[in-house]
C-alpha atoms as a PDB file:
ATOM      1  CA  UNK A   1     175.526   4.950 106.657  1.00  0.00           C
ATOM      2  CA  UNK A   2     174.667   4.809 103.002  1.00  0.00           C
ATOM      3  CA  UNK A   3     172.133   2.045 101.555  1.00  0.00           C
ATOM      4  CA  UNK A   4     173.853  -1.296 102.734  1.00  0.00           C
ATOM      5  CA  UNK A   5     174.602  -4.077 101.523  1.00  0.00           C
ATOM      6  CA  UNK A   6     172.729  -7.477 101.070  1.00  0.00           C
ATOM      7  CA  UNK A   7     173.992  -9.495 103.410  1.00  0.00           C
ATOM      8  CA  UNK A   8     173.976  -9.977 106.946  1.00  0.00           C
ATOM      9  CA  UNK A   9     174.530 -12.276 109.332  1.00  0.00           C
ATOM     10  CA  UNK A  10     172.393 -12.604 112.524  1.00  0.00           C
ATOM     11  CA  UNK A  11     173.233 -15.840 115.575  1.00  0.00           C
ATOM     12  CA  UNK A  12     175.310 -17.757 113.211  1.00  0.00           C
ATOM     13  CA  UNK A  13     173.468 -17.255 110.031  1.00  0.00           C
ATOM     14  CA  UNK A  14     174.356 -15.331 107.275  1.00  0.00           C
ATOM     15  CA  UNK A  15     171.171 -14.123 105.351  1.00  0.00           C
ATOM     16  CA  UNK A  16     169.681 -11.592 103.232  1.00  0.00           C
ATOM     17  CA  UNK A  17     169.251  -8.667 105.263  1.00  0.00           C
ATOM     18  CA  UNK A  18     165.671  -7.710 104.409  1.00  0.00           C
ATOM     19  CA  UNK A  19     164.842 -11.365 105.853  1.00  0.00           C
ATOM     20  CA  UNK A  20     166.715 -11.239 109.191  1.00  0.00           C
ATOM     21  CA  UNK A  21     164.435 -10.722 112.105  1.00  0.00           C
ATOM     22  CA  UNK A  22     164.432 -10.310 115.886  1.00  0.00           C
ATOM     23  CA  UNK A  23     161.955 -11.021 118.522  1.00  0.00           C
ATOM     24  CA  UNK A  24     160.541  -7.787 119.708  1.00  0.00           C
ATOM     25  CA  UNK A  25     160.818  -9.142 123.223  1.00  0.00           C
ATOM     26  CA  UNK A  26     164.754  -8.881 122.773  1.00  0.00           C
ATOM     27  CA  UNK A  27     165.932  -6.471 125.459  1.00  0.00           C
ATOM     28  CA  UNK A  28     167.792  -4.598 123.104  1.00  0.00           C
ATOM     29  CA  UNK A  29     164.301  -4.003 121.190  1.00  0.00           C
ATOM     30  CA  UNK A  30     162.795  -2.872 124.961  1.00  0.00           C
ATOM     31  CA  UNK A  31     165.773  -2.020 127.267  1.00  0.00           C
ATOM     32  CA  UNK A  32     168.614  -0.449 124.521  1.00  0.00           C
ATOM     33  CA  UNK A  33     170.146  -3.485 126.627  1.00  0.00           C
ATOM     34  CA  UNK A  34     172.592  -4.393 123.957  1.00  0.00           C
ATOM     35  CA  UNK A  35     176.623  -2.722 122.551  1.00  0.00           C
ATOM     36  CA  UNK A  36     177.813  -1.973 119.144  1.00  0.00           C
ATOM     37  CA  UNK A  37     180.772  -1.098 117.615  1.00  0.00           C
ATOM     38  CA  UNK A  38     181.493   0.480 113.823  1.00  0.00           C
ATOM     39  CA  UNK A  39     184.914  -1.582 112.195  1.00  0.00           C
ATOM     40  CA  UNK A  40     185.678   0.758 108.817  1.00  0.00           C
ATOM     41  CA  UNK A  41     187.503  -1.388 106.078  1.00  0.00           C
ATOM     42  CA  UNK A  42     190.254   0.419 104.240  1.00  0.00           C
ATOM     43  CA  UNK A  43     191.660  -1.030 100.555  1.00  0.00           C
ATOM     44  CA  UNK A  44     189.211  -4.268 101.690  1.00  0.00           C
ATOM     45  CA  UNK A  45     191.257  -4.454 105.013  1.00  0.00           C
ATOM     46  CA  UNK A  46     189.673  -4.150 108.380  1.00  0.00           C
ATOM     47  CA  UNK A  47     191.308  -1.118 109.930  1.00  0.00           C
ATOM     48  CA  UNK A  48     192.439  -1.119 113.716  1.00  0.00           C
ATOM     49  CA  UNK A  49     190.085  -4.545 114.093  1.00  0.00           C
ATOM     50  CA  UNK A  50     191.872  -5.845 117.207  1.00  0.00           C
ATOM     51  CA  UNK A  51     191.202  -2.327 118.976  1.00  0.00           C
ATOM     52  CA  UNK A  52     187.954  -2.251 117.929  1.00  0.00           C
ATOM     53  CA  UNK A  53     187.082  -5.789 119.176  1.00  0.00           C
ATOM     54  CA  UNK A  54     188.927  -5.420 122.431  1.00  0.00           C
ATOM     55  CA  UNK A  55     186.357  -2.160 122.776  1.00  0.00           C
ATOM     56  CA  UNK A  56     184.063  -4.157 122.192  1.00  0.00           C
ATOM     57  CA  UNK A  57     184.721  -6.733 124.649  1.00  0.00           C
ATOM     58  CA  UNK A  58     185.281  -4.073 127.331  1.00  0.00           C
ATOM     59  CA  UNK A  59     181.530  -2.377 126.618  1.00  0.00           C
ATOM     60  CA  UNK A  60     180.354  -5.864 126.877  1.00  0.00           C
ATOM     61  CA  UNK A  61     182.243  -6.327 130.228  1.00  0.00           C
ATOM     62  CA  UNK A  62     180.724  -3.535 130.885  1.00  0.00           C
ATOM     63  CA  UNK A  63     177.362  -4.360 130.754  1.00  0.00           C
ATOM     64  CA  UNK A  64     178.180  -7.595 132.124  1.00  0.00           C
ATOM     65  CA  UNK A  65     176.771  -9.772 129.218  1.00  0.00           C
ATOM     66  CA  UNK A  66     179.494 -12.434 127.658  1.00  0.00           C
ATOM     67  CA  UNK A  67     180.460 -12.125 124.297  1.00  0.00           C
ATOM     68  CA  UNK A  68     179.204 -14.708 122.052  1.00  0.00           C
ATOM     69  CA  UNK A  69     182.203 -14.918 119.212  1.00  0.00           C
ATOM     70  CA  UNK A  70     185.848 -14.591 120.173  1.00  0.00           C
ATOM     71  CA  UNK A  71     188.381 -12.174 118.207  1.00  0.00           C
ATOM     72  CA  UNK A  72     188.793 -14.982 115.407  1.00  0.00           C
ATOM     73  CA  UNK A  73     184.613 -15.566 115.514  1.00  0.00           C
ATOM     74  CA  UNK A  74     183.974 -11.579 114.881  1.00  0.00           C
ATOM     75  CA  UNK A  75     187.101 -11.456 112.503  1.00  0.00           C
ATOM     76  CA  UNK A  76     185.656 -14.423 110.186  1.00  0.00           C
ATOM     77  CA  UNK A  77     182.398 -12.925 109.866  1.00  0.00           C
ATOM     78  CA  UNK A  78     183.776  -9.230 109.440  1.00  0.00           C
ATOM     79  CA  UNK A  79     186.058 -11.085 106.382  1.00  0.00           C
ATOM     80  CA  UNK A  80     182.648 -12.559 104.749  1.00  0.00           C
ATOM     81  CA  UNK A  81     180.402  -8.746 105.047  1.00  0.00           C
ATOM     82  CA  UNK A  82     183.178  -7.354 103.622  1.00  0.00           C
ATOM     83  CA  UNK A  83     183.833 -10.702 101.047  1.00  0.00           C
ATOM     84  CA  UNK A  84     180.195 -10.324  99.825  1.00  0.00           C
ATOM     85  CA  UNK A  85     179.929  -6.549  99.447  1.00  0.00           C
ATOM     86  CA  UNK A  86     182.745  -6.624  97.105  1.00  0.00           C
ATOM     87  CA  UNK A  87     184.251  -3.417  97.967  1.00  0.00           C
ATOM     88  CA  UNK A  88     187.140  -2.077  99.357  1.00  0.00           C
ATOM     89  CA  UNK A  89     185.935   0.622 101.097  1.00  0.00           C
ATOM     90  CA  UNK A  90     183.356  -0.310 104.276  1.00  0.00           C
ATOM     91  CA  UNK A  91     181.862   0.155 107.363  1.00  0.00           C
ATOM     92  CA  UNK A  92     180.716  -2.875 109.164  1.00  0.00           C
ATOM     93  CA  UNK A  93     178.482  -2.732 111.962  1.00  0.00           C
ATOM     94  CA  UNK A  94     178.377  -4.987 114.868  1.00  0.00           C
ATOM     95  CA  UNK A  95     176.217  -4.946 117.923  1.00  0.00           C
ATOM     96  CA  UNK A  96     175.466  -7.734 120.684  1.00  0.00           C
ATOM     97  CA  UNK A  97     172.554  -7.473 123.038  1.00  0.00           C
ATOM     98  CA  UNK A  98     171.958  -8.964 126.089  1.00  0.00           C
ATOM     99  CA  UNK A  99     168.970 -11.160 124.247  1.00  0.00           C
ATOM    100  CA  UNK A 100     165.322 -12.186 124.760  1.00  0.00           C
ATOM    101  CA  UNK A 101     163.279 -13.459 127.336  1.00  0.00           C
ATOM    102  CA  UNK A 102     159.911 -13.695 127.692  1.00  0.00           C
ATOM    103  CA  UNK A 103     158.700 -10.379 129.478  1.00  0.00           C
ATOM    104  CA  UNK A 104     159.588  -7.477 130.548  1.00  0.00           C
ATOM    105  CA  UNK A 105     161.944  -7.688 133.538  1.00  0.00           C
ATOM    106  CA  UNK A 106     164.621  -4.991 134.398  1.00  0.00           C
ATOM    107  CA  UNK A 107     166.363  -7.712 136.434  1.00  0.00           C
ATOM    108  CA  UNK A 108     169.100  -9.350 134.326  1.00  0.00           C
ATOM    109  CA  UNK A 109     167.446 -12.679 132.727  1.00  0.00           C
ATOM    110  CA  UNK A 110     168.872 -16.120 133.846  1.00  0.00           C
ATOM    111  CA  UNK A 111     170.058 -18.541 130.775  1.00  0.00           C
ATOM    112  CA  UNK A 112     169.952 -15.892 127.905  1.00  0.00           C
ATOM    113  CA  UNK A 113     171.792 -16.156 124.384  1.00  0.00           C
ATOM    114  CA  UNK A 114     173.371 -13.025 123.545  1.00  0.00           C
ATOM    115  CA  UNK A 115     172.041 -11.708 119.879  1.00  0.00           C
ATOM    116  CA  UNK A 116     174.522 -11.496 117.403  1.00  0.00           C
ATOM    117  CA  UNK A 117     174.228  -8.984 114.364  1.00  0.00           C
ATOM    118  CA  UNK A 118     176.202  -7.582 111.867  1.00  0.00           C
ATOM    119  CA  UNK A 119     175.524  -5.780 108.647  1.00  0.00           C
ATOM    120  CA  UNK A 120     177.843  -3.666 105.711  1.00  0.00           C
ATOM    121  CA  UNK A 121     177.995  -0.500 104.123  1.00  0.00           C
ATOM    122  CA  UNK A 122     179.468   1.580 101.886  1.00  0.00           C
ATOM    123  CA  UNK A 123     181.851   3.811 103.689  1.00  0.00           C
ATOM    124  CA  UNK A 124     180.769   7.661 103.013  1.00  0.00           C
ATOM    125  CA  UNK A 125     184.128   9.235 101.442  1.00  0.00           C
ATOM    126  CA  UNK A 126     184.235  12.465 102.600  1.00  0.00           C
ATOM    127  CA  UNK A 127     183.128  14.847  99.734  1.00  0.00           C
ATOM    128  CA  UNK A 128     185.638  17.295  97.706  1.00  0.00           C
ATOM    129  CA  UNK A 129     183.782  19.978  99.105  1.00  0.00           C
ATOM    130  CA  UNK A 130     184.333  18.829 102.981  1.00  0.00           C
ATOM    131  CA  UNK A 131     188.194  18.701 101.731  1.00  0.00           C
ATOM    132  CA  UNK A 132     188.295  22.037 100.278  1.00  0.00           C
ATOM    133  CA  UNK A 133     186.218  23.616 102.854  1.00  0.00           C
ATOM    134  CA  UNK A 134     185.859  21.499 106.465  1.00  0.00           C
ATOM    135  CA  UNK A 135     183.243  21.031 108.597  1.00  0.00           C
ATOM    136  CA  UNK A 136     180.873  23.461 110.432  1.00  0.00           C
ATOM    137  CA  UNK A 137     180.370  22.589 114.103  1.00  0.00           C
ATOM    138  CA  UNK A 138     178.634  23.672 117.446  1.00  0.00           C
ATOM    139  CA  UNK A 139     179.145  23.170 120.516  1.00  0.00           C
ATOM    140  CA  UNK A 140     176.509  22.120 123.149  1.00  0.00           C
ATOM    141  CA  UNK A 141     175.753  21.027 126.312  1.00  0.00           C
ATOM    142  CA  UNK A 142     176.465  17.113 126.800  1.00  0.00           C
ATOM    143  CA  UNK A 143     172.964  15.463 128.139  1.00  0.00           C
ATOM    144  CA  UNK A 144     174.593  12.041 127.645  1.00  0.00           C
ATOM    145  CA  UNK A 145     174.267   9.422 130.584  1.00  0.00           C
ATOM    146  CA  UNK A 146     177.639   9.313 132.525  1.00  0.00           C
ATOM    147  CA  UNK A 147     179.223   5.883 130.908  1.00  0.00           C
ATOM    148  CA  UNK A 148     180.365   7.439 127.693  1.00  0.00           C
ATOM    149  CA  UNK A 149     183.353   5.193 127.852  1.00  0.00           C
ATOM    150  CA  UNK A 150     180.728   1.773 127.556  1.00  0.00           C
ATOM    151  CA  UNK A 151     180.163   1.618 123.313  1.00  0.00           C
ATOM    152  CA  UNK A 152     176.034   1.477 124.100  1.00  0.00           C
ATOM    153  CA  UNK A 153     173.293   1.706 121.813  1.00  0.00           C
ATOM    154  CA  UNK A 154     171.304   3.701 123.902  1.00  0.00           C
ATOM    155  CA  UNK A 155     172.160   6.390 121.830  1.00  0.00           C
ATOM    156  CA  UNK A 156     169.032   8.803 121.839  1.00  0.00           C
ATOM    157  CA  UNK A 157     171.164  11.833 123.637  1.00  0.00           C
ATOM    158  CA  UNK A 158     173.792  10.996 120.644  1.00  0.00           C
ATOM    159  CA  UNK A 159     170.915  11.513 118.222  1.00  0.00           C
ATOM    160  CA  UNK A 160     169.500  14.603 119.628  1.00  0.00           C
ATOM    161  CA  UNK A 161     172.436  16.356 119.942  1.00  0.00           C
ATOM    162  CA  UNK A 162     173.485  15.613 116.305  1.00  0.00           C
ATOM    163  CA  UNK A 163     169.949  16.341 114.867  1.00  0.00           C
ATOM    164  CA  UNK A 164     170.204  20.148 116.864  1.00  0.00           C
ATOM    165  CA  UNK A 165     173.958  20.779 115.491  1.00  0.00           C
ATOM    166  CA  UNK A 166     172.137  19.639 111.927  1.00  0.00           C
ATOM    167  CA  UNK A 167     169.396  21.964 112.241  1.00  0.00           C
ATOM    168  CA  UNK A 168     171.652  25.073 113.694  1.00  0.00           C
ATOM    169  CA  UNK A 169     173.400  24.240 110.128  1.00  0.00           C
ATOM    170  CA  UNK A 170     175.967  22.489 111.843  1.00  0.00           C
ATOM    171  CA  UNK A 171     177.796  19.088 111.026  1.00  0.00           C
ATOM    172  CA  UNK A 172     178.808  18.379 114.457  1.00  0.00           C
ATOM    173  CA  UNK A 173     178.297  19.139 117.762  1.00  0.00           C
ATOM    174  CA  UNK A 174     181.282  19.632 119.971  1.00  0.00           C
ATOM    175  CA  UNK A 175     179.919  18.404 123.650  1.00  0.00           C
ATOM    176  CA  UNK A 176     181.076  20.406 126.726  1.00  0.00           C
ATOM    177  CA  UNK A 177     180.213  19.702 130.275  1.00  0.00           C
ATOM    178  CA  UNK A 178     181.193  22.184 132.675  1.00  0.00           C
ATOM    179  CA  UNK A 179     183.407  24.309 130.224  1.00  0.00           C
ATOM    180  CA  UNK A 180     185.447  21.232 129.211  1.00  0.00           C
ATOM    181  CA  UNK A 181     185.355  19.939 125.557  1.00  0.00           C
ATOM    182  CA  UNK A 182     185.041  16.170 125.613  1.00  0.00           C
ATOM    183  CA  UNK A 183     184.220  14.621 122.167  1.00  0.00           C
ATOM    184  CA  UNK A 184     181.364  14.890 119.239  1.00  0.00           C
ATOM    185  CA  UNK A 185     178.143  13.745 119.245  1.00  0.00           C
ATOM    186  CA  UNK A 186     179.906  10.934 117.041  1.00  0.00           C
ATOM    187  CA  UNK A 187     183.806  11.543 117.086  1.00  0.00           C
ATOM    188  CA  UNK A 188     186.673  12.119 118.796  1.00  0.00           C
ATOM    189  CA  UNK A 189     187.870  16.007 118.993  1.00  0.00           C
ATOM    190  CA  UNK A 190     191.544  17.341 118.401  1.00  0.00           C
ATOM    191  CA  UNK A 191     192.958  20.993 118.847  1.00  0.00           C
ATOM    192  CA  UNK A 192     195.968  22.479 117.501  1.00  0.00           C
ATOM    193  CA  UNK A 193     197.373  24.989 119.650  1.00  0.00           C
ATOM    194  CA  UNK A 194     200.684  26.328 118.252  1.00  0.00           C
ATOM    195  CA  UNK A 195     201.959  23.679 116.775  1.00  0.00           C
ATOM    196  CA  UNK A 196     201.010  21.301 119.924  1.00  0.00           C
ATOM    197  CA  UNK A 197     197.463  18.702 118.994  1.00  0.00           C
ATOM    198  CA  UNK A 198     195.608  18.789 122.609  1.00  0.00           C
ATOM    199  CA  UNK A 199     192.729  16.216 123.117  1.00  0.00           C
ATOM    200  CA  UNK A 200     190.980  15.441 125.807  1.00  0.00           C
ATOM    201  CA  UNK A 201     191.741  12.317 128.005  1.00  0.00           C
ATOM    202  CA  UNK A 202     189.675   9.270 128.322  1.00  0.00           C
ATOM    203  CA  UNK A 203     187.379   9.230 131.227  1.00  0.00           C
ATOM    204  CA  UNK A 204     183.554   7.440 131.777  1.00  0.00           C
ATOM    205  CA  UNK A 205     182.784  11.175 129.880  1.00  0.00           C
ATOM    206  CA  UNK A 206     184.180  10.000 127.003  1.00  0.00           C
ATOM    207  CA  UNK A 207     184.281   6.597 124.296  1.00  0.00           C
ATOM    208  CA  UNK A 208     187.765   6.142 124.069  1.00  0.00           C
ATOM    209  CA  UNK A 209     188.244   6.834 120.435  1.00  0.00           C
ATOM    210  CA  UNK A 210     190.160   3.556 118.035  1.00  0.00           C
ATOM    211  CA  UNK A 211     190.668   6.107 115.310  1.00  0.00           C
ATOM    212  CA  UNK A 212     191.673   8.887 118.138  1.00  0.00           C
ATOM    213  CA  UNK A 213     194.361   6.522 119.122  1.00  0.00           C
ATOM    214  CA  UNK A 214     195.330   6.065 115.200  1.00  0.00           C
ATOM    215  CA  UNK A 215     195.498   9.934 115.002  1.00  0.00           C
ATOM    216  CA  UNK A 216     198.136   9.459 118.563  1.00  0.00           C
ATOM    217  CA  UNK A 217     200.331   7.103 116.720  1.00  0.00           C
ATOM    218  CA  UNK A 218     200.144   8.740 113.153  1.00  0.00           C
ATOM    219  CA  UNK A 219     201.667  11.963 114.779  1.00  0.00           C
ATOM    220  CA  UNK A 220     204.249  10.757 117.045  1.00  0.00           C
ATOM    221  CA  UNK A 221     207.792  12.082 116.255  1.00  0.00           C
ATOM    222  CA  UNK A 222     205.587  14.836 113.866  1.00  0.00           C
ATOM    223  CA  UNK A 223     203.632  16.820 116.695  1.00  0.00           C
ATOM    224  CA  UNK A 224     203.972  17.554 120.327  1.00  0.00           C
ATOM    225  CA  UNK A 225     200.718  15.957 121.967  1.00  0.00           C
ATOM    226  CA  UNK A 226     199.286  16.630 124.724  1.00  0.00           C
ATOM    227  CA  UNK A 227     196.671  14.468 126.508  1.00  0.00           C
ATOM    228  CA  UNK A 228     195.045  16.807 129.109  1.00  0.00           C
ATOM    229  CA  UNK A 229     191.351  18.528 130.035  1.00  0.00           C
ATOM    230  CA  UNK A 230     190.586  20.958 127.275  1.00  0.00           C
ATOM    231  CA  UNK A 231     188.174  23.816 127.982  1.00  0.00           C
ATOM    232  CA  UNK A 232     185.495  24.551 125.672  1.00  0.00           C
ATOM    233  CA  UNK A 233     186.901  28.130 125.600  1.00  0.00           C
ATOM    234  CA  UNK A 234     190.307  27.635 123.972  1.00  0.00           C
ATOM    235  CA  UNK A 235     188.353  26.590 120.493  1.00  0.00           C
ATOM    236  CA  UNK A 236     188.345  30.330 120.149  1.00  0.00           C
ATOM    237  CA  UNK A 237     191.837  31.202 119.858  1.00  0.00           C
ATOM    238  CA  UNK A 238     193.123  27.544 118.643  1.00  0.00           C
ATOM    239  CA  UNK A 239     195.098  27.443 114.966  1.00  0.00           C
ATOM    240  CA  UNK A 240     192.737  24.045 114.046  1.00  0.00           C
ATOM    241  CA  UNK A 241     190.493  22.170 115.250  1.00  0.00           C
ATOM    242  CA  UNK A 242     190.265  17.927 113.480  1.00  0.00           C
ATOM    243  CA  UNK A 243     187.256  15.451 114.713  1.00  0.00           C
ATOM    244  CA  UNK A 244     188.033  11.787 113.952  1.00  0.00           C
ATOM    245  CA  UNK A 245     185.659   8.600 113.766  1.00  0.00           C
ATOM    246  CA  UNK A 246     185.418   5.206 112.135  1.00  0.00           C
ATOM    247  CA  UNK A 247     183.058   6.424 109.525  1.00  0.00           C
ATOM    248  CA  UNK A 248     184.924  10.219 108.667  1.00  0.00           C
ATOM    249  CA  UNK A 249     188.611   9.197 109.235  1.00  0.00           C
ATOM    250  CA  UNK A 250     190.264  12.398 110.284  1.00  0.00           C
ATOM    251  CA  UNK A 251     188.278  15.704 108.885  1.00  0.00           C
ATOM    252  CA  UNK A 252     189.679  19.359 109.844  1.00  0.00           C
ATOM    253  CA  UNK A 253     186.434  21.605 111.193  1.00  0.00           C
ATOM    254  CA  UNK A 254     186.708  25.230 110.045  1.00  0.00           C
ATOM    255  CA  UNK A 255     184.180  26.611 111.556  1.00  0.00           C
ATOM    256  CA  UNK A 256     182.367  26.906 114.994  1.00  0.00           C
ATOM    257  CA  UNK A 257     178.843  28.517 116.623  1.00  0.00           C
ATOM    258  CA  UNK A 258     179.408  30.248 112.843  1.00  0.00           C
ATOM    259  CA  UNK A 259     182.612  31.461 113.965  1.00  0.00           C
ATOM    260  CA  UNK A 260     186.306  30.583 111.805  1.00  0.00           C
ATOM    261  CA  UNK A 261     188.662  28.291 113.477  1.00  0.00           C
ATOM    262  CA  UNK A 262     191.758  29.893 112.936  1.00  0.00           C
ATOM    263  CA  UNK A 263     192.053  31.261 109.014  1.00  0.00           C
ATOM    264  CA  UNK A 264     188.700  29.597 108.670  1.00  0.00           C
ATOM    265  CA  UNK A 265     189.878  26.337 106.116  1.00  0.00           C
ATOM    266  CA  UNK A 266     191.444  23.409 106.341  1.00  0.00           C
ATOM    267  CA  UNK A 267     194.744  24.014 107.886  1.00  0.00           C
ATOM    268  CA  UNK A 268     198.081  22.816 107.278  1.00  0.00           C
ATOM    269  CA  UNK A 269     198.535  20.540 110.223  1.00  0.00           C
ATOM    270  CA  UNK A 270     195.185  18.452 109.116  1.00  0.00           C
ATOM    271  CA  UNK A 271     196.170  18.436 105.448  1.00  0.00           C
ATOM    272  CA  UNK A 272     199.745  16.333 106.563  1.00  0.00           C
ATOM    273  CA  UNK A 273     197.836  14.257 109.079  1.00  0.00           C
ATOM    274  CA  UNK A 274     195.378  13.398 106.489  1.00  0.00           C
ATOM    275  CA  UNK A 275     198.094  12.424 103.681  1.00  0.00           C
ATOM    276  CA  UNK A 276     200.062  10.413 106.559  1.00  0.00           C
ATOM    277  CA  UNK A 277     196.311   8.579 107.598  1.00  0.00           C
ATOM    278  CA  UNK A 278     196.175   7.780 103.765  1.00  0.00           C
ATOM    279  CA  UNK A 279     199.357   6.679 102.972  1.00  0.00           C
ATOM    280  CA  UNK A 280     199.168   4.436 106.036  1.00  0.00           C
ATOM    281  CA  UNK A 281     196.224   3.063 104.757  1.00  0.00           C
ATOM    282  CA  UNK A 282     198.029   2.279 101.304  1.00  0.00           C
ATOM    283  CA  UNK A 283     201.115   0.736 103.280  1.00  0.00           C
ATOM    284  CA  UNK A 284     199.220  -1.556 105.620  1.00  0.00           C
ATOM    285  CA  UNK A 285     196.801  -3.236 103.137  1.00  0.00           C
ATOM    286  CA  UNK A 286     198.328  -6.141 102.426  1.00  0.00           C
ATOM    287  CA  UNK A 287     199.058  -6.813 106.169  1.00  0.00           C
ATOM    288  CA  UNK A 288     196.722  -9.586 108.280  1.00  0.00           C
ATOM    289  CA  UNK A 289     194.115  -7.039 110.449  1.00  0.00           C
ATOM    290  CA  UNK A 290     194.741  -9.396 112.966  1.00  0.00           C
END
């Protein structure tokens, strides 16, 4: 996320964000005991927010920790981030921990408030150059823990794997776990295979993806889908390859382990599923996200 904005709010308080604090006994702080999700705002409209929130509510279920604001609580403060920031274009972070006690305890605490937080950004348009010329990608060996499909923010495996695709010169990395693609170190993951887009299904291997399922919808009555195990191998001889997330929309990769995806640019699949994302964008902005 770029430099964000002012505001936050924190347990029912909205506050400069420089200000807000947290004990360090809170067992997200000690435990990565704690849920997020990442709600990107489109022409200053929350995009997909009821998916997102019902994620949200299933990670928490999850984890078994209640969550403190219902869909119209997170929705009012999503509309104030984004009111304040006065932008259109966001992404708006929320994430709930189980809270703080005092100690250490791995045991779940008795009679603990949930912590709250939320916080803006800009959202990071995808450069001309990353239109004109995709993404670079490798693939590697998921070392994730085996709930992929719980929204945690015990992200660390996340982070490594990213930080090795970035130093291999690499703007993803594709996970595989034995010889089946599953996802990105921070997306969702899409091949086109002669005219048919192939993802992987959802499984405790994998987050299931809000702007994946935008990416279904979009292409109905366009594409032939197919929702099936992928293996890593077919990236070779696939015609494209997209990734998708709240914070890149849909982006076409063009190259992988330094190898072309099919002519080696953006292909022409991606290039109509990215006008259709954007014009969808344009025609649901003066709907209610909710």
């Amino acid at each position: 996320m770029a430099t964000p904005y002012a505001t936050c709010y924190l347990d029912g308080e909205y506050l400069p964000l420089l200000e807000a604090r947290i004990s360090p006994l809170d067992r997200g702080f000690l435990f990565a005991d704690g849920v997020y999700e990442v709600v990107p705002v489109h022409r200053g409209r929350p995009f997909r927010l009821r998916e997102h929130l019902k994620r949200l509510d299933d990670s928490l279920r999850g984890i078994r920790v209640s969550n403190p604001l219902d869909e119209s609580g997170w929705s009012a403060v999503l509309q104030r981030l984004a009111s304040e920031s006065a932008a259109r274009e966001l992404l708006i972070y929320l994430q709930v921990t189980r809270g703080t006690e005092y100690g250490r305890n791995h045991l779940f605490p008795k009679d603990v408030k949930p912590t709250a937080f939320a916080f803006a950004s800009p959202y990071p348009e995808p450069s001309a150059a990353t239109l004109e010329q995709g993404l670079r990608a490798v693939t590697l060996e998921d070392i994730r823990w085996d709930r992929c499909d719980i929204k945690s923010i015990a992200l660390l495996g996340n982070v490594l794997l990213r930080q090795e695709a970035a130093d291999r010169g690499a703007d993803e990395a594709l996970l595989t776990r034995n010889g089946l693609l599953l996802e990105g170190s921070s997306s969702s993951v899409f091949l086109c295979v002669g005219g048919t887009l192939v993802t992987p299904p959802n499984s405790h291997r994998i987050l299931p993806g809000t702007s994946r399922d935008a990416v279904l919808e979009l292409v109905a009555g366009w594409l032939p889908c197919e929702i099936c195990d992928v293996e890593a191998r077919d990236i070779a001889s696939c015609d494209e390859v997209w990734i998708a997330s709240a914070g890149r929309g849909v982006l076409p990769v063009t190259s992988v382990n330094g190898k072309p995806v099919g002519r080696g640019g953006p292909g022409p699949l991606w290039s109509e599923m990215y006008a259709r994302l954007q014009q969808h964008l344009d025609d649901i902005a003066s709907t209610p996200a909710i």
